[in-house]
Protein backbone atom coordinates (compact mmCIF):
# COMPACT_ATOMS: atom_id res chain seq x y z
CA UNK A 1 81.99 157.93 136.97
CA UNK A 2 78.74 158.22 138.82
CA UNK A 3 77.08 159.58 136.22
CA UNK A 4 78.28 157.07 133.80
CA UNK A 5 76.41 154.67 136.25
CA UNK A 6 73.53 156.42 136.32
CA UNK A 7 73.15 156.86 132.81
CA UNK A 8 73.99 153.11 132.19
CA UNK A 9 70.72 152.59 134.47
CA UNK A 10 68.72 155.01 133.27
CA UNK A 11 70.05 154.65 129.48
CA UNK A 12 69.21 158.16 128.92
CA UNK A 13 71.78 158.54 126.57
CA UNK A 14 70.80 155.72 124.54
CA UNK A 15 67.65 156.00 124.66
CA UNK A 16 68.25 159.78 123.07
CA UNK A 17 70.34 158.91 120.54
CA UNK A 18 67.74 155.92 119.69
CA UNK A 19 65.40 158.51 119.12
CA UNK A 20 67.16 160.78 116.91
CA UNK A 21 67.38 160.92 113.23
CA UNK A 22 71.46 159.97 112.53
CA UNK A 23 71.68 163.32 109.85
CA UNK A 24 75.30 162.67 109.36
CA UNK A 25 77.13 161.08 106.98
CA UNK A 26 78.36 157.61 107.17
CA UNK A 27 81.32 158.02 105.91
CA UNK A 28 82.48 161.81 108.02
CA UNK A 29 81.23 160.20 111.42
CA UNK A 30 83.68 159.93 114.05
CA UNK A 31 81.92 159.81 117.07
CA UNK A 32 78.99 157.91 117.81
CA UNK A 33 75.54 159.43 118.00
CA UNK A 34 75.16 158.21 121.71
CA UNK A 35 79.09 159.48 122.63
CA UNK A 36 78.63 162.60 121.74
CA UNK A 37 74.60 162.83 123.36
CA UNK A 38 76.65 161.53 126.57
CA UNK A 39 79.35 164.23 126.41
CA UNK A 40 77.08 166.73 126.45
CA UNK A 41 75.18 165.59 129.51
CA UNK A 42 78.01 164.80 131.42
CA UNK A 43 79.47 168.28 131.01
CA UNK A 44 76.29 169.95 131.59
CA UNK A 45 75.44 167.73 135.06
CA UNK A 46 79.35 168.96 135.33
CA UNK A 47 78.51 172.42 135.21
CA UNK A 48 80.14 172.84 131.77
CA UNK A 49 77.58 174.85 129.95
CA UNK A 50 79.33 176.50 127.41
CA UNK A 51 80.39 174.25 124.75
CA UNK A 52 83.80 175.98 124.82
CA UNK A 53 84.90 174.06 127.73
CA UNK A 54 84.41 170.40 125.68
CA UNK A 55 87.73 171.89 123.59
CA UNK A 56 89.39 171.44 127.41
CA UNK A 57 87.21 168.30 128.40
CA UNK A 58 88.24 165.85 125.06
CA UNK A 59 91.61 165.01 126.09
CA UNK A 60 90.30 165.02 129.82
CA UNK A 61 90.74 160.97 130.64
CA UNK A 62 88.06 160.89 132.91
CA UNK A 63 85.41 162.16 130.61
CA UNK A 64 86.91 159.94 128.22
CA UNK A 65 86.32 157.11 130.09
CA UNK A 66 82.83 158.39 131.15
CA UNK A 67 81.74 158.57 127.61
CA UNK A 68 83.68 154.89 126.99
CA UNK A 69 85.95 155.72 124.31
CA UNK A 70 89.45 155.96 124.87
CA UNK A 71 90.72 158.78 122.70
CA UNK A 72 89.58 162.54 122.28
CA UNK A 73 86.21 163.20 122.59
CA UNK A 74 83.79 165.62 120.10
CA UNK A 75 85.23 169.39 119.62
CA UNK A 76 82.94 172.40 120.69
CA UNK A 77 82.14 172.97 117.05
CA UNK A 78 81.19 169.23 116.29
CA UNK A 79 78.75 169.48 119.31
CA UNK A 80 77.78 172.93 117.95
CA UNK A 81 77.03 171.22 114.85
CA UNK A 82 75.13 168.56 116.49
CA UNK A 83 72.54 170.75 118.26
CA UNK A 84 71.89 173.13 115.53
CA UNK A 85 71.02 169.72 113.38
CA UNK A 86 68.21 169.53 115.33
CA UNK A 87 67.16 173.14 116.06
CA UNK A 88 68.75 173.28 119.38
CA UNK A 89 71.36 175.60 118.71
């Protein structure tokens, strides 16, 4: 939860998300651009780094409630998907 705070002050995640392109499309998306930026930051300042352990963390309430959303978060290949959409994978 403290890194929910601090992001909420910093707006890191927001601010990322404002400054990506949304690639996906409208109608497939089922987790917000900023969720899933968030998700990924909060499992790496977790020491998740291997996007493997996000297929563990989605159904993890606390991360769930970090992120904001109160159902399972992004799969391993979703996030996959999202960093290789912008060369990071």
């Amino acid at each position: 939860m403290l890194l929910r705070q601090i992001d909420a002050r910093t707006g890191l995640s927001r601010m990322a998300a404002k400054a990506l392109t949304e690639r996906r499309t409208p109608g497939r998306i089922h987790h917000r651009l900023r969720d899933l930026l968030a998700q990924r930051l909060y499992g790496l300042c977790c020491g998740y780094e291997d996007l493997n352990d996000h297929d563990t963390l989605r159904a993890d309430l606390l991360m769930q409630t970090a992120v904001g959303r109160d159902r399972p978060l992004a799969s391993s290949p979703t996030l996959s998907r999202l960093g290789t959409a912008w060369g990071a994978g």
